[in-house]
N, C-alpha and C. Protein backbone atom coordinates (compact mmCIF):
# COMPACT_ATOMS: atom_id res chain seq x y z
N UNK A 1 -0.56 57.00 27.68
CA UNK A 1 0.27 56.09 28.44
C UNK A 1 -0.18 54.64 28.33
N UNK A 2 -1.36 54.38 28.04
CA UNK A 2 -1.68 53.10 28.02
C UNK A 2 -1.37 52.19 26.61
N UNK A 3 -0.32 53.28 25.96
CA UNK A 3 0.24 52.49 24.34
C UNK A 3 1.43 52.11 25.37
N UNK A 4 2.00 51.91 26.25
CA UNK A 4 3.25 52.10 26.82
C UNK A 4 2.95 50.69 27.95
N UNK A 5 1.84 50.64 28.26
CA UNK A 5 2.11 49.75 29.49
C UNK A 5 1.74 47.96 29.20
N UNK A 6 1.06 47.71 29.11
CA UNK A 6 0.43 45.99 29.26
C UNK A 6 0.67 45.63 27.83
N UNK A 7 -0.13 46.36 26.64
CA UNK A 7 0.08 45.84 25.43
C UNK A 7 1.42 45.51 25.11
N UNK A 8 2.71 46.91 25.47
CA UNK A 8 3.74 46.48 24.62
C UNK A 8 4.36 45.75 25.50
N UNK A 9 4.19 45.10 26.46
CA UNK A 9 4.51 43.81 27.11
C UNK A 9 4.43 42.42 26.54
N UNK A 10 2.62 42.59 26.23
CA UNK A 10 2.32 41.62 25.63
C UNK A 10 3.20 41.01 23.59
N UNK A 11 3.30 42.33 23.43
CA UNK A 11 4.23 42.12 22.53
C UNK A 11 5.80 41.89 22.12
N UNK A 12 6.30 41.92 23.13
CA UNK A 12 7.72 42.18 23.67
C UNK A 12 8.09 40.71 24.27
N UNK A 13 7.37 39.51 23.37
CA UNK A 13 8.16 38.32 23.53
C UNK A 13 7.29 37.89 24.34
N UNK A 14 6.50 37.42 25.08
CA UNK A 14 5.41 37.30 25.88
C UNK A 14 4.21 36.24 25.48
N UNK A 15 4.65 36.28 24.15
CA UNK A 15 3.64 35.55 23.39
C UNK A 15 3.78 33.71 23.48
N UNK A 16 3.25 33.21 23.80
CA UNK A 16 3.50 31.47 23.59
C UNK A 16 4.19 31.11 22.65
N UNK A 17 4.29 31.39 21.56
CA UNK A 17 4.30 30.81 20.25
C UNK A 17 5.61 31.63 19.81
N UNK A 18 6.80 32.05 20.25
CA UNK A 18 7.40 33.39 19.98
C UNK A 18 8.58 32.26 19.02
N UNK A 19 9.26 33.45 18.26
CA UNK A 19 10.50 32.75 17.02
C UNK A 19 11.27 32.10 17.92
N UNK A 20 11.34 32.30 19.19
CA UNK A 20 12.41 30.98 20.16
C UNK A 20 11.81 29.99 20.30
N UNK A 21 11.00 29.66 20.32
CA UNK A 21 10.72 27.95 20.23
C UNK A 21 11.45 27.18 19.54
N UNK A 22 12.40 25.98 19.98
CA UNK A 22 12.83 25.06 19.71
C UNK A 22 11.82 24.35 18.83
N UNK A 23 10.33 24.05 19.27
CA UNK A 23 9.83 22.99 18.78
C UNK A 23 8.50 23.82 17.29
N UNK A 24 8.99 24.74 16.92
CA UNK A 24 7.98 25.87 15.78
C UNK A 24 8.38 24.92 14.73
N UNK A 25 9.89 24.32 14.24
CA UNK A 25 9.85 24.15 12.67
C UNK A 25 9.52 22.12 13.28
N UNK A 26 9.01 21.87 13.88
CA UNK A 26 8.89 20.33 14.22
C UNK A 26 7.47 20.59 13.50
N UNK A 27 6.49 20.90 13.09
CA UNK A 27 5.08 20.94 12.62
C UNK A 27 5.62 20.85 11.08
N UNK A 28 6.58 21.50 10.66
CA UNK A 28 6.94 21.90 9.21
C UNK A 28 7.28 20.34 8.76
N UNK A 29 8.87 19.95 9.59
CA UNK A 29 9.09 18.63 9.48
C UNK A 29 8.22 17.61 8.63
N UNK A 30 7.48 17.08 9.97
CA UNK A 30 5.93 16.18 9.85
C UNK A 30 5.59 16.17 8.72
N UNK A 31 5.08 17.46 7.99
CA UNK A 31 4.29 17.99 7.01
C UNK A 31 5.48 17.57 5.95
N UNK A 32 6.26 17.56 6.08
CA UNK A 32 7.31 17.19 4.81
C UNK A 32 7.79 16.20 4.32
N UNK A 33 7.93 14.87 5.99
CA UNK A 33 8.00 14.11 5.79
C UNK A 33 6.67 12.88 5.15
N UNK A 34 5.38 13.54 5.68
CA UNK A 34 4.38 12.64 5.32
C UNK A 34 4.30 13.39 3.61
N UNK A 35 4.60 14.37 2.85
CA UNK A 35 4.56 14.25 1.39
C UNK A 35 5.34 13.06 0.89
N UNK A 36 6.54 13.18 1.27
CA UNK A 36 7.70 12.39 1.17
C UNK A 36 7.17 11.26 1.29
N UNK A 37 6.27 10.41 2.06
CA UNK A 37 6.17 9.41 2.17
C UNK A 37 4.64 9.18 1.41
N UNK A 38 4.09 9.50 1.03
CA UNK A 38 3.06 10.00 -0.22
C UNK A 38 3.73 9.19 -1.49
N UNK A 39 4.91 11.00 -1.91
CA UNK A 39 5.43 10.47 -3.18
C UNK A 39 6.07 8.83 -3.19
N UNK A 40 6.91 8.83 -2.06
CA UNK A 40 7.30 7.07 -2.56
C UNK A 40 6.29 5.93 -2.48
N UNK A 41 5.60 5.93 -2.06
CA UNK A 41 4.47 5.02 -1.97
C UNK A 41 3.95 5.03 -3.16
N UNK A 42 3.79 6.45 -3.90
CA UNK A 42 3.04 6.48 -5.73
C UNK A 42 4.44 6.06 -6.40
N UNK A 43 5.26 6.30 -6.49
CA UNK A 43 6.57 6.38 -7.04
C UNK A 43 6.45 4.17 -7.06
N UNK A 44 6.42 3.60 -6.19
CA UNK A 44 6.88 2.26 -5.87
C UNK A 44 5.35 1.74 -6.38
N UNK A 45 4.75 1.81 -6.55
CA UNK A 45 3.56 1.55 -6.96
C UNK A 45 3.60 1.61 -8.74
N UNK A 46 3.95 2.70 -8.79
CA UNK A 46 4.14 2.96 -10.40
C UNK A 46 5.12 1.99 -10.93
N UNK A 47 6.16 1.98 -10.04
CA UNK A 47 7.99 1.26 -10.68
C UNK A 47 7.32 -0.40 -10.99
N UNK A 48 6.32 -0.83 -9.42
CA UNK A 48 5.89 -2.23 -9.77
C UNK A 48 4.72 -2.89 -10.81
N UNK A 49 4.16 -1.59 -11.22
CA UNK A 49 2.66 -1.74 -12.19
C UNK A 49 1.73 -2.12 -11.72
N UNK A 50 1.38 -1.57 -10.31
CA UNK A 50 0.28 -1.93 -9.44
C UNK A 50 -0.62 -1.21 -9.42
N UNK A 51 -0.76 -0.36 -9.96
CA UNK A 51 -1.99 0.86 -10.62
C UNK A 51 -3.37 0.65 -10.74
N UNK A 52 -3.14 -1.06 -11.29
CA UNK A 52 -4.96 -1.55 -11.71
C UNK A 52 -5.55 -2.28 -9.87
N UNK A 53 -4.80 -2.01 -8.65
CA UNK A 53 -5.07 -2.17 -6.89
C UNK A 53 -5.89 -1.28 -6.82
N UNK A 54 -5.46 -0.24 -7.32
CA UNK A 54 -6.65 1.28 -7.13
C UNK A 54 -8.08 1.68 -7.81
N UNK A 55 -7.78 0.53 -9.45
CA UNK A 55 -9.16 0.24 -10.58
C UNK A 55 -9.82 0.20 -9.94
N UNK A 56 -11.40 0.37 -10.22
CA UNK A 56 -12.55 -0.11 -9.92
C UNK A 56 -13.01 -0.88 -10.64
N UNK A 57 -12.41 -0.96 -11.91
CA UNK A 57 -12.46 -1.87 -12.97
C UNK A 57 -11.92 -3.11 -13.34
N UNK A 58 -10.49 -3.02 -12.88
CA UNK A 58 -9.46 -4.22 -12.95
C UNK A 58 -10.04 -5.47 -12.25
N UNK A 59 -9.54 -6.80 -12.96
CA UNK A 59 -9.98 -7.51 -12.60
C UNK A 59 -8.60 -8.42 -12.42
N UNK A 60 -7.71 -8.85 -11.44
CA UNK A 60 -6.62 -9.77 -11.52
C UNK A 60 -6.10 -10.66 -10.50
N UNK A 61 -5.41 -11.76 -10.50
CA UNK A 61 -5.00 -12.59 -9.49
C UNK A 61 -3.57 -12.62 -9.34
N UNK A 62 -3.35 -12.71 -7.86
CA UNK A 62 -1.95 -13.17 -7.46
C UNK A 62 -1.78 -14.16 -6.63
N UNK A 63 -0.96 -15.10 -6.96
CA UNK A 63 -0.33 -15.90 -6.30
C UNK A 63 0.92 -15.80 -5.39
N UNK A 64 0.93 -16.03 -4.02
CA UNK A 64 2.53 -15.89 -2.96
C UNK A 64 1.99 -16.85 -2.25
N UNK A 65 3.53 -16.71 -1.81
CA UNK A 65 4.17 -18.39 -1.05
C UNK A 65 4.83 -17.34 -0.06
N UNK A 66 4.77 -17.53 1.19
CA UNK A 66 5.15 -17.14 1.74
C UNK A 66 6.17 -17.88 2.89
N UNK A 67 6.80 -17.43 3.48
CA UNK A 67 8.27 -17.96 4.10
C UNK A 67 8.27 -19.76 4.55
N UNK A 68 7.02 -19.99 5.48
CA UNK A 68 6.80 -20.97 5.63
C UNK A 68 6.11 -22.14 4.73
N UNK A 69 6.24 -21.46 3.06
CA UNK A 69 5.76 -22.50 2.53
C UNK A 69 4.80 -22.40 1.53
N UNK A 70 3.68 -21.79 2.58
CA UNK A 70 2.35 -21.90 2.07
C UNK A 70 1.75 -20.93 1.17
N UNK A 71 1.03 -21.55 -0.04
CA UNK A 71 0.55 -20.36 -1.08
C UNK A 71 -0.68 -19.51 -0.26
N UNK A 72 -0.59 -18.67 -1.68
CA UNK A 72 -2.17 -17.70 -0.97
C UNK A 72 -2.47 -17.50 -2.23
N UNK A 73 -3.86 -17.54 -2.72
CA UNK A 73 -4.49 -16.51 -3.72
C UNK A 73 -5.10 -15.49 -3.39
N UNK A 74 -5.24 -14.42 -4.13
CA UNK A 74 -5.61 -13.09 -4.03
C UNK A 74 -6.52 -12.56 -5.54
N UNK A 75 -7.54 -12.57 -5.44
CA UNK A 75 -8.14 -12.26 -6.54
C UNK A 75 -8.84 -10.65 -6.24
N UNK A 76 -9.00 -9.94 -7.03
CA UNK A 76 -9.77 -9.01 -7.19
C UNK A 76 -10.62 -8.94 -8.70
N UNK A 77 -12.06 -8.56 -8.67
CA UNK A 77 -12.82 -8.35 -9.27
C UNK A 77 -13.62 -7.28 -8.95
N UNK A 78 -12.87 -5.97 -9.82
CA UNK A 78 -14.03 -4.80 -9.41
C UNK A 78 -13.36 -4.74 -8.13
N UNK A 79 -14.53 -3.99 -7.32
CA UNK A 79 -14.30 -3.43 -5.92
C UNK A 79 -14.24 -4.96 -4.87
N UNK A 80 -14.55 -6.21 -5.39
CA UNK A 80 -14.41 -7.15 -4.02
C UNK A 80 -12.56 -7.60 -4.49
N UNK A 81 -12.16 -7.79 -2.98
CA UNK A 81 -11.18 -8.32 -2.97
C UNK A 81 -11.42 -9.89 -2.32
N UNK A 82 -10.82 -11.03 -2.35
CA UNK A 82 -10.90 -12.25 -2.11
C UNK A 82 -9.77 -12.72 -1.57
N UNK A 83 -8.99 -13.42 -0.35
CA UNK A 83 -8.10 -14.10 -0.27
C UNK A 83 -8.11 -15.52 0.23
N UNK A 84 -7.88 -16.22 -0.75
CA UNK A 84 -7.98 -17.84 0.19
C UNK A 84 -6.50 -18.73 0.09
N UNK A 85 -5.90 -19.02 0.61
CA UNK A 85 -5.31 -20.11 1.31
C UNK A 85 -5.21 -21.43 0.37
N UNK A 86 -4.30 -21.89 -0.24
CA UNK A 86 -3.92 -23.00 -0.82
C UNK A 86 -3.74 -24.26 0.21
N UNK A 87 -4.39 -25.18 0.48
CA UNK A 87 -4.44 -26.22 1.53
C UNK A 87 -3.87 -27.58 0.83
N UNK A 88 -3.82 -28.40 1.58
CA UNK A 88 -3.24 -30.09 1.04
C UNK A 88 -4.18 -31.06 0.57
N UNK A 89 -5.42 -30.69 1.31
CA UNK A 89 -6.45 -31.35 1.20
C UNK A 89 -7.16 -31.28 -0.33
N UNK A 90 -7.56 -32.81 -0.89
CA UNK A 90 -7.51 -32.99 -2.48
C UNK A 90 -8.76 -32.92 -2.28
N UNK A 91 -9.17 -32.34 -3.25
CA UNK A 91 -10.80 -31.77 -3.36
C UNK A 91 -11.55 -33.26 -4.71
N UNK A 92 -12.73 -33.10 -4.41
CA UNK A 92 -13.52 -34.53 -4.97
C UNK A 92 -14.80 -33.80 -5.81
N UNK A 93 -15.08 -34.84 -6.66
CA UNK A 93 -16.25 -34.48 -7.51
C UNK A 93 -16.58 -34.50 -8.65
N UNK A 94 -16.98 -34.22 -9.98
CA UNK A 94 -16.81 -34.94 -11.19
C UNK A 94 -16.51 -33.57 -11.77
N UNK A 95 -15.74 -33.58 -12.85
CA UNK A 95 -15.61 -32.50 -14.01
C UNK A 95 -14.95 -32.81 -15.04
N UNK A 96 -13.67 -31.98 -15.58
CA UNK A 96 -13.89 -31.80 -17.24
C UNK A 96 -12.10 -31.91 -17.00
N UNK A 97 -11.33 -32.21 -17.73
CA UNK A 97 -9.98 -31.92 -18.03
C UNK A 97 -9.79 -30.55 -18.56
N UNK A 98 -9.40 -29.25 -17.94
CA UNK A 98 -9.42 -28.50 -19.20
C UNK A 98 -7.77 -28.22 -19.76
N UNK A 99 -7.09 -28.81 -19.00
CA UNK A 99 -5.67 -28.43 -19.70
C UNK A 99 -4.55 -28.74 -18.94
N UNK A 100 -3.31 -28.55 -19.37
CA UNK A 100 -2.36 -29.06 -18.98
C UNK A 100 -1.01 -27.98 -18.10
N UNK A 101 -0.58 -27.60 -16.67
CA UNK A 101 -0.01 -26.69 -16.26
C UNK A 101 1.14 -27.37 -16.31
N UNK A 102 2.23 -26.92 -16.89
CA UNK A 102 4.30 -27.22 -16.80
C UNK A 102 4.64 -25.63 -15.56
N UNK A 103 5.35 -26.70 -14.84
CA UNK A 103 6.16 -25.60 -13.72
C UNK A 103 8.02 -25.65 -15.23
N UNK A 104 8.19 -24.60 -15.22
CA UNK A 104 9.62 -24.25 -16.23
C UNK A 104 10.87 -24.58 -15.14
N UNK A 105 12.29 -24.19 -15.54
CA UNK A 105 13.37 -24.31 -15.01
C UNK A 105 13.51 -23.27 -14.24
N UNK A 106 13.31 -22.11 -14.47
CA UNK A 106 12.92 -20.60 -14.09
C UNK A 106 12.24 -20.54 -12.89
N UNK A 107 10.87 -21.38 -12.57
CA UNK A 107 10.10 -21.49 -11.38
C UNK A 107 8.53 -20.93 -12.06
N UNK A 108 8.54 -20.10 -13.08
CA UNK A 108 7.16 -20.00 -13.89
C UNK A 108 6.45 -20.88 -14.17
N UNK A 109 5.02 -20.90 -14.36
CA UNK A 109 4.70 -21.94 -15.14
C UNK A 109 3.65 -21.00 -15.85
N UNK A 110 3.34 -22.19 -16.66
CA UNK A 110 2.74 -21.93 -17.98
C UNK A 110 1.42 -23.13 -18.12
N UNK A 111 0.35 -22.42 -18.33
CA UNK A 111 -1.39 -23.34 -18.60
C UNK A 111 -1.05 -23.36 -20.16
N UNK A 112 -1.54 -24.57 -20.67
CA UNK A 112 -1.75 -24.79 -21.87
C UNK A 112 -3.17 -25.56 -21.68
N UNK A 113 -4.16 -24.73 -22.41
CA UNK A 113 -5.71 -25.57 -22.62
C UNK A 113 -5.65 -26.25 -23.31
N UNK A 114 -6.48 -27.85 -23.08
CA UNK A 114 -6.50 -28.02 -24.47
C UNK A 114 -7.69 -28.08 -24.91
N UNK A 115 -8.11 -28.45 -26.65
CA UNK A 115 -9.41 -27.82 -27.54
C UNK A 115 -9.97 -29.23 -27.10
């Protein structure tokens, strides 16, 4: 008699976790949406050629201007990253000419060194 009494109670829906829960496939969700948001993050990364952010090796600079104006540089070398701030203030001191920068029609520009 005791296959008959408390156990098959306990089995007979009783359980916390039973197939009626509204909230059982909300864990699945989550789990599907954070792949999902995985793949596009590699996916948009790849489309822009930003691959050498992750190098330990790469060595490269970017330049942005951002809404109000103002530039930024961004250098990476290896594992340090660097960001400094393009200011107004004209810097002093003695050095060398090394070349000549043209802003294009486009908004590019282009360094030409000279020998």
């Amino acid at each position: 008699m005791r296959f008959l009494g408390r156990d098959r109670m306990k089995n007979y829906g009783m359980e916390p976790f039973s197939d009626n829960d509204p909230l059982t496939g909300l864990a699945n969700l989550f789990d599907l949406l954070l792949v999902f948001i995985v793949g596009l993050l590699l996916m948009v990364l790849t489309a822009l050629n930003m691959q050498d952010v992750f190098s330990e090796k790469s060595n490269f600079t970017i330049m942005k201007q951002n809404s109000a104006g103002h530039l930024e540089i961004i250098t990476k070398q290896g594992k340090h990253i660097k960001a400094s701030r393009v200011t107004d203030v004209q810097a002093e001191g003695r050095g060398m000419r090394l070349g000549t920068a043209y802003k294009l029609e486009d908004g590019s520009m282009v360094y030409v060194p000279e020998d």
